[in-house]
PDB file of N, CA and C in Angstrom:
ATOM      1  N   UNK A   1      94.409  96.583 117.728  1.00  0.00           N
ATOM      2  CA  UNK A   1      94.337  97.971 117.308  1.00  0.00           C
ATOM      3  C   UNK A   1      94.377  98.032 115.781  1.00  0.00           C
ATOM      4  N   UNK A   2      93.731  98.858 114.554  1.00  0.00           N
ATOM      5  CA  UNK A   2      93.800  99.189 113.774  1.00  0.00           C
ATOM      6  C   UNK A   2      94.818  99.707 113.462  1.00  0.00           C
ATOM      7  N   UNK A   3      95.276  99.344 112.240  1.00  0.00           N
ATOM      8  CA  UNK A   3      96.003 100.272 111.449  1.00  0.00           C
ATOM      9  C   UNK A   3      95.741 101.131 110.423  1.00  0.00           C
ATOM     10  N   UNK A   4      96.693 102.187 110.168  1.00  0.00           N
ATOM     11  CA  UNK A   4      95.848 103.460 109.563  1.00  0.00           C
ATOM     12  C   UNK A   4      94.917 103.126 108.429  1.00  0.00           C
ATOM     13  N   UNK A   5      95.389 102.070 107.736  1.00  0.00           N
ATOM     14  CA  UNK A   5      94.933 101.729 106.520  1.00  0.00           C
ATOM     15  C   UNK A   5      93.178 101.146 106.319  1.00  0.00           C
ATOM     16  N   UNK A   6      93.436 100.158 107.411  1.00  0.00           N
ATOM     17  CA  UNK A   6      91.990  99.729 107.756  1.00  0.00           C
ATOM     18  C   UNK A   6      90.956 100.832 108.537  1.00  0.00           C
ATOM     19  N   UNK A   7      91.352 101.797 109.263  1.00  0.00           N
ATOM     20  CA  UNK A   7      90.675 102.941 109.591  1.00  0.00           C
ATOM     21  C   UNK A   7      90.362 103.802 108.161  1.00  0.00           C
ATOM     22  N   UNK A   8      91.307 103.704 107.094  1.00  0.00           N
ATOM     23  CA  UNK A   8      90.665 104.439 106.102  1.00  0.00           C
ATOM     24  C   UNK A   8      89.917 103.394 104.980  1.00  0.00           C
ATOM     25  N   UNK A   9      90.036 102.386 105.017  1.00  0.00           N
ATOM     26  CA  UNK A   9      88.965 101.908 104.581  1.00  0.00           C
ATOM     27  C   UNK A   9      88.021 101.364 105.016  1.00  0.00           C
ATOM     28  N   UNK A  10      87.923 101.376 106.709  1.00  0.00           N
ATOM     29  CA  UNK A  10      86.546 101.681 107.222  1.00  0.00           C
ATOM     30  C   UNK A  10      85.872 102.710 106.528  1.00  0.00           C
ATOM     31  N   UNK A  11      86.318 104.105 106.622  1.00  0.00           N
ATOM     32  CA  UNK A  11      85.658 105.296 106.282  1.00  0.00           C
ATOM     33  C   UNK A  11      85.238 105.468 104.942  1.00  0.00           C
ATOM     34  N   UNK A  12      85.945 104.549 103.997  1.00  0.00           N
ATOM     35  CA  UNK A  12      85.471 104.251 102.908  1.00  0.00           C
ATOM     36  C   UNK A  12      84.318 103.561 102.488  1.00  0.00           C
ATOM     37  N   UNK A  13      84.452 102.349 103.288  1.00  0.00           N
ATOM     38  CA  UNK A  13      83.342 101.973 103.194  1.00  0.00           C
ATOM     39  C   UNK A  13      81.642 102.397 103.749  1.00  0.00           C
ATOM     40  N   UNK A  14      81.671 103.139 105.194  1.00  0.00           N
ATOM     41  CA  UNK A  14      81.042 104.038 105.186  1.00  0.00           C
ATOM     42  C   UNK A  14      80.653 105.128 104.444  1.00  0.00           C
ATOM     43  N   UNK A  15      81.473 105.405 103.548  1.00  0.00           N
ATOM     44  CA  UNK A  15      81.216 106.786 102.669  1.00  0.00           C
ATOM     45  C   UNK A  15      80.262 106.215 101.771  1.00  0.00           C
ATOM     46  N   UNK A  16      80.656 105.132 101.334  1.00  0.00           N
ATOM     47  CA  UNK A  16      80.027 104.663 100.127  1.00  0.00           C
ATOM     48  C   UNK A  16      78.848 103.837 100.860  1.00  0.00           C
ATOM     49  N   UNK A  17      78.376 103.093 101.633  1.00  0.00           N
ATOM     50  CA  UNK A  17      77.410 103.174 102.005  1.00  0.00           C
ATOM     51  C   UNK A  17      76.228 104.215 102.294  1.00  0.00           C
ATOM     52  N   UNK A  18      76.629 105.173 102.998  1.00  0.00           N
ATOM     53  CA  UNK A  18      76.038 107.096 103.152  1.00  0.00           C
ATOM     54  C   UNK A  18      75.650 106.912 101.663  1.00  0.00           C
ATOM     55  N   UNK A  19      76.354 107.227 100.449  1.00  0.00           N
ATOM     56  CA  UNK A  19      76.561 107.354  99.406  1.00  0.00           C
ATOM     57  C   UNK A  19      75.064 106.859  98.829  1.00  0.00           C
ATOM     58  N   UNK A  20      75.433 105.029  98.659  1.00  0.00           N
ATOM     59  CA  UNK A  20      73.801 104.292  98.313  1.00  0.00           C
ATOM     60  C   UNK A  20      72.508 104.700  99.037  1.00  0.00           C
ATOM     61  N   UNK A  21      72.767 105.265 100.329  1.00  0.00           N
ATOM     62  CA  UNK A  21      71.410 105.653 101.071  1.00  0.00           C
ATOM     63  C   UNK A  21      70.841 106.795 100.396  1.00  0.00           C
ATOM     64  N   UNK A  22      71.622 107.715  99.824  1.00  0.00           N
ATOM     65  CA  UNK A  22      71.360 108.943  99.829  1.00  0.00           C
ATOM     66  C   UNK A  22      70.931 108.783  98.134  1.00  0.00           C
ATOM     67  N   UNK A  23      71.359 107.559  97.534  1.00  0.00           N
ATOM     68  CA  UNK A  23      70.688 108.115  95.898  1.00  0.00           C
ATOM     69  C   UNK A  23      69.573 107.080  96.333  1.00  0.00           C
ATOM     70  N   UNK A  24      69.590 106.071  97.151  1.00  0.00           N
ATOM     71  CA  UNK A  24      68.036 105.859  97.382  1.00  0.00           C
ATOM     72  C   UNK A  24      66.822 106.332  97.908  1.00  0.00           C
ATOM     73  N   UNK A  25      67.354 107.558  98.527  1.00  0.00           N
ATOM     74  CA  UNK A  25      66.713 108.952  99.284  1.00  0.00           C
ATOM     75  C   UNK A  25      66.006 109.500  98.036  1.00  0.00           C
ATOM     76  N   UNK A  26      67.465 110.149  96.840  1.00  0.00           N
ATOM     77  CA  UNK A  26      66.962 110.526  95.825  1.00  0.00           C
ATOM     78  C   UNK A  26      66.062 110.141  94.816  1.00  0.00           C
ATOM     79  N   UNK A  27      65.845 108.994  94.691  1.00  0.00           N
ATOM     80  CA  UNK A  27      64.961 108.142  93.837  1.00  0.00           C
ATOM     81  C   UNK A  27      63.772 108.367  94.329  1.00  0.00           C
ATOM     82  N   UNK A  28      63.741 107.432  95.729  1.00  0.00           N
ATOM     83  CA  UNK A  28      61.981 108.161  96.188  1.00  0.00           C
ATOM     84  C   UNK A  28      61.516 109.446  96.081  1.00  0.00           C
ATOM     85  N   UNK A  29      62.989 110.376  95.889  1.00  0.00           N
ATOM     86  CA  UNK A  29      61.907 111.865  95.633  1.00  0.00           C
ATOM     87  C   UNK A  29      61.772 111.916  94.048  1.00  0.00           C
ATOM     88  N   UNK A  30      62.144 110.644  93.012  1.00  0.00           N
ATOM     89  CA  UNK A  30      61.825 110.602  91.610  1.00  0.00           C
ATOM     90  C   UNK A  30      62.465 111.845  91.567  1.00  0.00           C
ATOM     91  N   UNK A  31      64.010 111.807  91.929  1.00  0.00           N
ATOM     92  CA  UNK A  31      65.141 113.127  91.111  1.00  0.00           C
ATOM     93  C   UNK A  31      65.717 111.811  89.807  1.00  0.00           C
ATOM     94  N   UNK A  32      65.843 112.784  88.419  1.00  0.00           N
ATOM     95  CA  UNK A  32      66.738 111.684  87.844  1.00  0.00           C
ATOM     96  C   UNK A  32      68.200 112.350  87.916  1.00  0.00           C
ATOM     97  N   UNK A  33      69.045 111.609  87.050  1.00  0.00           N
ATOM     98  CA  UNK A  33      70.233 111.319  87.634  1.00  0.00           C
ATOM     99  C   UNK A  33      71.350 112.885  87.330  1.00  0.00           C
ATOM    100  N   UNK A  34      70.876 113.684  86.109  1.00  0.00           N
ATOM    101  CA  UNK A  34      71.091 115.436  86.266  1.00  0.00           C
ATOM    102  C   UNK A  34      70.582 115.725  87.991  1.00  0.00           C
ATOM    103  N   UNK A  35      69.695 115.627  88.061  1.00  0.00           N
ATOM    104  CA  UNK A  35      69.446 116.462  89.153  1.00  0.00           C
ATOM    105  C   UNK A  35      69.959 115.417  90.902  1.00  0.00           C
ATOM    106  N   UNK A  36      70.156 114.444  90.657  1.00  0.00           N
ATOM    107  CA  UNK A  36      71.084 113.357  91.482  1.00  0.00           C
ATOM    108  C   UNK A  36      72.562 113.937  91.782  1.00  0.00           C
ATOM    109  N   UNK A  37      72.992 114.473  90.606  1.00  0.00           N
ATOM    110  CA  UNK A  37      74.446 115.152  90.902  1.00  0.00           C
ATOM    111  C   UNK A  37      74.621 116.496  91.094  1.00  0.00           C
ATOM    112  N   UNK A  38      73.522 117.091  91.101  1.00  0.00           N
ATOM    113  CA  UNK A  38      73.274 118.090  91.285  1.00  0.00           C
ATOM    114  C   UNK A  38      73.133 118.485  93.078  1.00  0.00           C
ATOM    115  N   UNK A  39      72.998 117.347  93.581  1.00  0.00           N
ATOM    116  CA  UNK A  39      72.479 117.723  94.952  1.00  0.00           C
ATOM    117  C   UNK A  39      73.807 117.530  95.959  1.00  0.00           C
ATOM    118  N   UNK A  40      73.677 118.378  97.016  1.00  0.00           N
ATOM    119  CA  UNK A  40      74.969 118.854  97.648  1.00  0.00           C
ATOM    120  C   UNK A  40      74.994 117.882  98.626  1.00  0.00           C
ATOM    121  N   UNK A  41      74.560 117.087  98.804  1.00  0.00           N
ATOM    122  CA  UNK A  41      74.915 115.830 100.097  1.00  0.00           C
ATOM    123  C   UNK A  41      75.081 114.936  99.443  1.00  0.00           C
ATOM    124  N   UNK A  42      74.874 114.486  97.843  1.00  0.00           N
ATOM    125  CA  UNK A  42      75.715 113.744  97.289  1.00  0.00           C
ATOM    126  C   UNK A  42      76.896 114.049  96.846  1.00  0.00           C
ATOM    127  N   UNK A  43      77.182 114.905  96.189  1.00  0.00           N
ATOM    128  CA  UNK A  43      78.454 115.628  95.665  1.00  0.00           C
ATOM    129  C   UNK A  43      79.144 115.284  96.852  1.00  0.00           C
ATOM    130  N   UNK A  44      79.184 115.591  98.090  1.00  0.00           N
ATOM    131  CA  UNK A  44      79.764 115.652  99.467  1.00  0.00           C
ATOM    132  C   UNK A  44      80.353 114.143  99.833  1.00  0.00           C
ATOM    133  N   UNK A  45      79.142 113.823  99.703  1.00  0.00           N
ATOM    134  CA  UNK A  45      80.042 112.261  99.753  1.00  0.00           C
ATOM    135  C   UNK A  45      80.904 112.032  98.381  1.00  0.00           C
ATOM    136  N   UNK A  46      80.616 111.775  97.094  1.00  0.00           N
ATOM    137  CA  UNK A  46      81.319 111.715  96.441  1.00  0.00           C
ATOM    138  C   UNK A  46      82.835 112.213  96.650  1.00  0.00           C
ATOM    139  N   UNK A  47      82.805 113.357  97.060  1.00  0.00           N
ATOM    140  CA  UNK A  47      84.498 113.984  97.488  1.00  0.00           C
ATOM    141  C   UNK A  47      84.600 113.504  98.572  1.00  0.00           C
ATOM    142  N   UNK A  48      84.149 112.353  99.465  1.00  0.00           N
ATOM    143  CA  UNK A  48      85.078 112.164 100.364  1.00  0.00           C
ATOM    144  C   UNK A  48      84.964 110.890 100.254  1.00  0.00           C
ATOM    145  N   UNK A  49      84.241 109.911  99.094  1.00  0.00           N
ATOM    146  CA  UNK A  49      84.876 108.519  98.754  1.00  0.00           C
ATOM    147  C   UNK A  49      86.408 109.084  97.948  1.00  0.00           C
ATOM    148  N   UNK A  50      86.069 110.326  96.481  1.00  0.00           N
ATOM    149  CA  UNK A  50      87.880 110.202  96.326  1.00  0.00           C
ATOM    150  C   UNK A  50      88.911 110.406  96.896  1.00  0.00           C
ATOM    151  N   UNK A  51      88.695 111.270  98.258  1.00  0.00           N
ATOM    152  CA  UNK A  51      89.544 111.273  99.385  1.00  0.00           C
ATOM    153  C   UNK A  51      89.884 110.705  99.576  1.00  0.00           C
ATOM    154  N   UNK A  52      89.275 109.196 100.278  1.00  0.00           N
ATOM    155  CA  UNK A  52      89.008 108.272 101.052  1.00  0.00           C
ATOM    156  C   UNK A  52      89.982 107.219  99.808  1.00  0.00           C
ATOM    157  N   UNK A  53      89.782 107.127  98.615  1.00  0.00           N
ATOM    158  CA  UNK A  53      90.467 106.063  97.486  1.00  0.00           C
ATOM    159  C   UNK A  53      91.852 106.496  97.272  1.00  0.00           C
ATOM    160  N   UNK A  54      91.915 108.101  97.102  1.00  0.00           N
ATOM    161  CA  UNK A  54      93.247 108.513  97.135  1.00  0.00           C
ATOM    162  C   UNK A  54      94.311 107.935  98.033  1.00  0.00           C
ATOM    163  N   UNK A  55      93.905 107.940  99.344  1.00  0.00           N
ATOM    164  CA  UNK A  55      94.373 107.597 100.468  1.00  0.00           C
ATOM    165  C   UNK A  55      95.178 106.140 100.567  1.00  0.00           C
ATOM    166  N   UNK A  56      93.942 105.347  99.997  1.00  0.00           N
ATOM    167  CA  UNK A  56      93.882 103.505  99.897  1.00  0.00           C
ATOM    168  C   UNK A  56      94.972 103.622  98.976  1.00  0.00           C
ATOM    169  N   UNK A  57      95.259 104.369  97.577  1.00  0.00           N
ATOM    170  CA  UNK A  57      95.835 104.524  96.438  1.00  0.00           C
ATOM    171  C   UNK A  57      97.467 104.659  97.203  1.00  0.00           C
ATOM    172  N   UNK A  58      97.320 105.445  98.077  1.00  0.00           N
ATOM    173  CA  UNK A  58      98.853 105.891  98.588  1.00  0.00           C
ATOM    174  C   UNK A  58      99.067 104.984  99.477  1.00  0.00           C
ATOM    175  N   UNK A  59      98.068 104.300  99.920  1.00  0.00           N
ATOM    176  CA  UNK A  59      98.795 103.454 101.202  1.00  0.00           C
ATOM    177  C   UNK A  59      99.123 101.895 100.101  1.00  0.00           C
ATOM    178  N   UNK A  60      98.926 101.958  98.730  1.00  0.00           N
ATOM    179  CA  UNK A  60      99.345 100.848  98.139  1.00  0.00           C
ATOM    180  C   UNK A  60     100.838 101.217  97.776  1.00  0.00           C
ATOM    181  N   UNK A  61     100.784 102.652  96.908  1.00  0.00           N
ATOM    182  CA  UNK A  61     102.231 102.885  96.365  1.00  0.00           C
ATOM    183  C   UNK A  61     103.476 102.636  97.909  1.00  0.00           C
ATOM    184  N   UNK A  62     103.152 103.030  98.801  1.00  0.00           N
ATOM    185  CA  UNK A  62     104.063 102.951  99.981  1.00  0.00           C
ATOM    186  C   UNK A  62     104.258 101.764 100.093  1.00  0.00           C
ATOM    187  N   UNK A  63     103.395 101.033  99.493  1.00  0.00           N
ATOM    188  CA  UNK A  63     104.196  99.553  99.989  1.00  0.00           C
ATOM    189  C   UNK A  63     104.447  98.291  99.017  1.00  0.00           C
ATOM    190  N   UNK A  64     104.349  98.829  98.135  1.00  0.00           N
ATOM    191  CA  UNK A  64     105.137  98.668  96.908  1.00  0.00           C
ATOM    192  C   UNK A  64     106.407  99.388  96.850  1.00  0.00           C
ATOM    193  N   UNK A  65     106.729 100.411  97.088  1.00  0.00           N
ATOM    194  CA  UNK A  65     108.244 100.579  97.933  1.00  0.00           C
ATOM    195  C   UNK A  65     108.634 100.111  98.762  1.00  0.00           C
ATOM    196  N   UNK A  66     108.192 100.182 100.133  1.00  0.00           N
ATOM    197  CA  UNK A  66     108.659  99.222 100.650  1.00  0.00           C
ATOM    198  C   UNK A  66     109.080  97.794 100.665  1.00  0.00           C
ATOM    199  N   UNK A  67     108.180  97.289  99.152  1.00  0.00           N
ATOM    200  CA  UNK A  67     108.502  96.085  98.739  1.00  0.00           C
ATOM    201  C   UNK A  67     109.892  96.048  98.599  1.00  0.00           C
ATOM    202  N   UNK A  68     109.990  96.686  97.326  1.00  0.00           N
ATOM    203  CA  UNK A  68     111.135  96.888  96.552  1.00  0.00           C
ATOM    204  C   UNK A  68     112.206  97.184  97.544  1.00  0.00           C
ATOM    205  N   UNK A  69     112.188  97.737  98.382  1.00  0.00           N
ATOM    206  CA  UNK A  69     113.428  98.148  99.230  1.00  0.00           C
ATOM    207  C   UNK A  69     114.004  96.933  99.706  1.00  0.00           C
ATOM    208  N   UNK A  70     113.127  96.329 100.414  1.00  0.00           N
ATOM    209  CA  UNK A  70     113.400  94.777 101.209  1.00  0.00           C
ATOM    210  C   UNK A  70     113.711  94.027 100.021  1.00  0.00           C
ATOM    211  N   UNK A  71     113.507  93.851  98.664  1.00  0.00           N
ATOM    212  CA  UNK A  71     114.020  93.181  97.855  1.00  0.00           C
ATOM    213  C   UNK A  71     115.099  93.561  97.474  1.00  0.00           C
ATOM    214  N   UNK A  72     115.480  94.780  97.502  1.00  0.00           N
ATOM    215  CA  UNK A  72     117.056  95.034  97.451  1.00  0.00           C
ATOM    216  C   UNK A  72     118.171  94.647  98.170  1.00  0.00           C
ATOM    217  N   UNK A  73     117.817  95.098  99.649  1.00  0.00           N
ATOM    218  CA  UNK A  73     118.526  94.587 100.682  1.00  0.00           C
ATOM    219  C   UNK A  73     118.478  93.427 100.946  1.00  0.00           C
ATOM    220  N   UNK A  74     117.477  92.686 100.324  1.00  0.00           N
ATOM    221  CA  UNK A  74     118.049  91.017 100.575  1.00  0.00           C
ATOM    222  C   UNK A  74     118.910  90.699  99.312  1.00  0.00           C
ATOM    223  N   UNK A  75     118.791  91.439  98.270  1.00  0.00           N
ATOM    224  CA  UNK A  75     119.820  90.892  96.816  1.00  0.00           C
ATOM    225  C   UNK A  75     120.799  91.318  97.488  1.00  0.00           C
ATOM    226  N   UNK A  76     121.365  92.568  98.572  1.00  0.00           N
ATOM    227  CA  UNK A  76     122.669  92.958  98.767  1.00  0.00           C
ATOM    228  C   UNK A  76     123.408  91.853  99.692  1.00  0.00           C
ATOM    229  N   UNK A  77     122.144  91.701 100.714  1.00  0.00           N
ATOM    230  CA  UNK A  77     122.936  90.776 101.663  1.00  0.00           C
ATOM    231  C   UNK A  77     122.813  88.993 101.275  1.00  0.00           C
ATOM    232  N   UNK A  78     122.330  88.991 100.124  1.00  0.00           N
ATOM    233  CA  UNK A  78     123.094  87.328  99.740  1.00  0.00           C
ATOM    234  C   UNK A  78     124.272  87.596  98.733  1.00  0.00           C
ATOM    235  N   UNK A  79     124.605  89.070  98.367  1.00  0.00           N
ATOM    236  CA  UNK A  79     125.754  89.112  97.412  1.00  0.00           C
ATOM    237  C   UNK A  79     126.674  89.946  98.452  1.00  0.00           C
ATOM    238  N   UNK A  80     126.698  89.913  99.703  1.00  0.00           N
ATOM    239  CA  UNK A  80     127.797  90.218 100.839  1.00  0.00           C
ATOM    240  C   UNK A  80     128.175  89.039 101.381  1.00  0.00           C
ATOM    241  N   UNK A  81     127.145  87.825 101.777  1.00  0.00           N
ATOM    242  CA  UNK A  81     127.725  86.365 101.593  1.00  0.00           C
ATOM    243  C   UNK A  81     128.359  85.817 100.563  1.00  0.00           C
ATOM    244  N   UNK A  82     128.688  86.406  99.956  1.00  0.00           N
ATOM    245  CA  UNK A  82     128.764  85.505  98.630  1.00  0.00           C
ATOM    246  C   UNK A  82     130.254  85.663  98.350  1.00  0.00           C
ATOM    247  N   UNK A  83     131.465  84.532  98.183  1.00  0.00           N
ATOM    248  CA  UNK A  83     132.725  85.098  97.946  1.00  0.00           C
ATOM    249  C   UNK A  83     133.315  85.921  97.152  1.00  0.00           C
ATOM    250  N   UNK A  84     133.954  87.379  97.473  1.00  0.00           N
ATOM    251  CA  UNK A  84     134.608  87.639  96.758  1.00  0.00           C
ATOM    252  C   UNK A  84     135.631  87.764  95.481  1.00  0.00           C
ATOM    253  N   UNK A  85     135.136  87.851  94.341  1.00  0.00           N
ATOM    254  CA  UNK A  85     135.909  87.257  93.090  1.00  0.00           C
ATOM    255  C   UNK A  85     137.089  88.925  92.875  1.00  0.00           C
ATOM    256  N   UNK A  86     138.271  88.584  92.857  1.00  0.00           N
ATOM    257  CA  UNK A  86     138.952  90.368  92.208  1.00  0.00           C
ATOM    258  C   UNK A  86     138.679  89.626  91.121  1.00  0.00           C
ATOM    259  N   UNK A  87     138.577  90.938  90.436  1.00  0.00           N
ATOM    260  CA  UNK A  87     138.660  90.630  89.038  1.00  0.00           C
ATOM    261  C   UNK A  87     140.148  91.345  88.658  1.00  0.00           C
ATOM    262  N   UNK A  88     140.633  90.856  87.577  1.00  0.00           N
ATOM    263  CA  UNK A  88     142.248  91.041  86.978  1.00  0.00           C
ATOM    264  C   UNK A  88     142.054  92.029  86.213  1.00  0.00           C
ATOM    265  N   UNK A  89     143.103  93.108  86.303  1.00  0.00           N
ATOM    266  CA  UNK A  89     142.784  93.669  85.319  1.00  0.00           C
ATOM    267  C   UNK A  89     143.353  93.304  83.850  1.00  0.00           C
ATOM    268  N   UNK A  90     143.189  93.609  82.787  1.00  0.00           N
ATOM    269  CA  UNK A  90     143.651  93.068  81.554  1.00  0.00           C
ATOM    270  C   UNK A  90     145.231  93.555  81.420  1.00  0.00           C
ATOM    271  N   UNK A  91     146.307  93.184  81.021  1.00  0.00           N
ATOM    272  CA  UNK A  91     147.547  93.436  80.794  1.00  0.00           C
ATOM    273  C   UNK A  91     147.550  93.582  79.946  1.00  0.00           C
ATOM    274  N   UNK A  92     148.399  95.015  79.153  1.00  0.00           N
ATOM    275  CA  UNK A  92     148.335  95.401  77.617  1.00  0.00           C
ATOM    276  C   UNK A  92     149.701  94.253  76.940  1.00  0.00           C
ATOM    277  N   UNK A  93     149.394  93.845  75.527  1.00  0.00           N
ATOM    278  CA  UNK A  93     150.003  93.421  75.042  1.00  0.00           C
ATOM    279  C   UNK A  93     152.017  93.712  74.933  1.00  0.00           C
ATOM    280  N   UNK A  94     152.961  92.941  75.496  1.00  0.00           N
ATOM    281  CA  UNK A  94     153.964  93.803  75.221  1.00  0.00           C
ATOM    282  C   UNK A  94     154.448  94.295  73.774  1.00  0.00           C
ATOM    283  N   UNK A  95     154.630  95.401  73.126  1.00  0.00           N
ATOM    284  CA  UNK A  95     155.219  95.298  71.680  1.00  0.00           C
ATOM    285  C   UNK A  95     155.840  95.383  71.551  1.00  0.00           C
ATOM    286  N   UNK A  96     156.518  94.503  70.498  1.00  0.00           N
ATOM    287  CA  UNK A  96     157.856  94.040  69.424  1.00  0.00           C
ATOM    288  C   UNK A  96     158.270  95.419  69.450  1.00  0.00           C
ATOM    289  N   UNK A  97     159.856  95.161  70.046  1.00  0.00           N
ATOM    290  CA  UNK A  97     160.693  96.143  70.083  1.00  0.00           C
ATOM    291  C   UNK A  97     161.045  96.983  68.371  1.00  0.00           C
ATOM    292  N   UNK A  98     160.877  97.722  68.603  1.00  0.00           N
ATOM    293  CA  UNK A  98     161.494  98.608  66.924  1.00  0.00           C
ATOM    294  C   UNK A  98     162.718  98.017  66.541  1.00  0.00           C
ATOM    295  N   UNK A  99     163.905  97.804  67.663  1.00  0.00           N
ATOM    296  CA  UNK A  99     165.335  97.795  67.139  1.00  0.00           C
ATOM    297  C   UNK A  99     165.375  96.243  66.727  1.00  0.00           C
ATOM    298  N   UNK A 100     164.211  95.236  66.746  1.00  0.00           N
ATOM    299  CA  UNK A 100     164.605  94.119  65.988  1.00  0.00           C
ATOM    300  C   UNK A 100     164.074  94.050  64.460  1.00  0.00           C
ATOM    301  N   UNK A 101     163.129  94.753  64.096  1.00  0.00           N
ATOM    302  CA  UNK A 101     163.281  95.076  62.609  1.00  0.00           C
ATOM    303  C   UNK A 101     163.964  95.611  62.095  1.00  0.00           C
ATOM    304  N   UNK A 102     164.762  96.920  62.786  1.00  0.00           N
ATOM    305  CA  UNK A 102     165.839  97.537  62.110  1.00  0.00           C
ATOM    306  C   UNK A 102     166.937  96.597  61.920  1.00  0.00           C
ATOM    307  N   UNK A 103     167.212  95.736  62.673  1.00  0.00           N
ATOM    308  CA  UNK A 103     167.945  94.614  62.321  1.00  0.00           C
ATOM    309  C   UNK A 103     167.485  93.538  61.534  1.00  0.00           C
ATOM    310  N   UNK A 104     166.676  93.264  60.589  1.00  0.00           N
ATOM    311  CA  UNK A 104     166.750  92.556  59.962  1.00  0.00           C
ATOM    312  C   UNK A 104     167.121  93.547  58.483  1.00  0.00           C
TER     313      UNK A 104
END
């Protein structure tokens, strides 16, 4: 079974195939390339290859998080194996009592 991702870049790649047919459509009717973007079954595809890239675009960022997540949770769980150190806290210095200078 497919996953969503490869279903949308099936459709991608279809788009953009449609896409080459249709400016080779345009050529034999000798349109140049103003009047190439001008025409509404190209434009059409065009918005649904950036659809179609947007899509690919988000199904990368998602898993590049998901990277990162699983790289966290494995830094947590080799530093939950890992022995416990307390750390000490620092002890303030004791200070020299006043009443032994008054005695000297």
């Amino acid at each position: 079974m497919l996953t969503r991702r490869e279903v949308v870049e099936s459709h991608l790649a279809k788009a953009k195939s449609a896409l080459q047919a249709r400016a080779e459509v345009l050529k034999g009717q000798k349109k140049d390339k103003k009047a190439q973007k001008r025409d509404v079954s190209y434009r059409r595809l065009e918005a649904i290859i950036r659809k179609y890239a947007r899509r690919v675009a988000a199904f990368d960022k998602v898993e590049a998080v998901k990277k990162d997540l699983e790289d966290r949770r494995a830094e947590r769980a080799a530093r939950a194996n890992e022995p416990k150190v307390k750390k000490q806290k620092a002890k303030p210095e004791p200070k020299a009592k006043a009443k032994a200078s008054k005695k000297a």
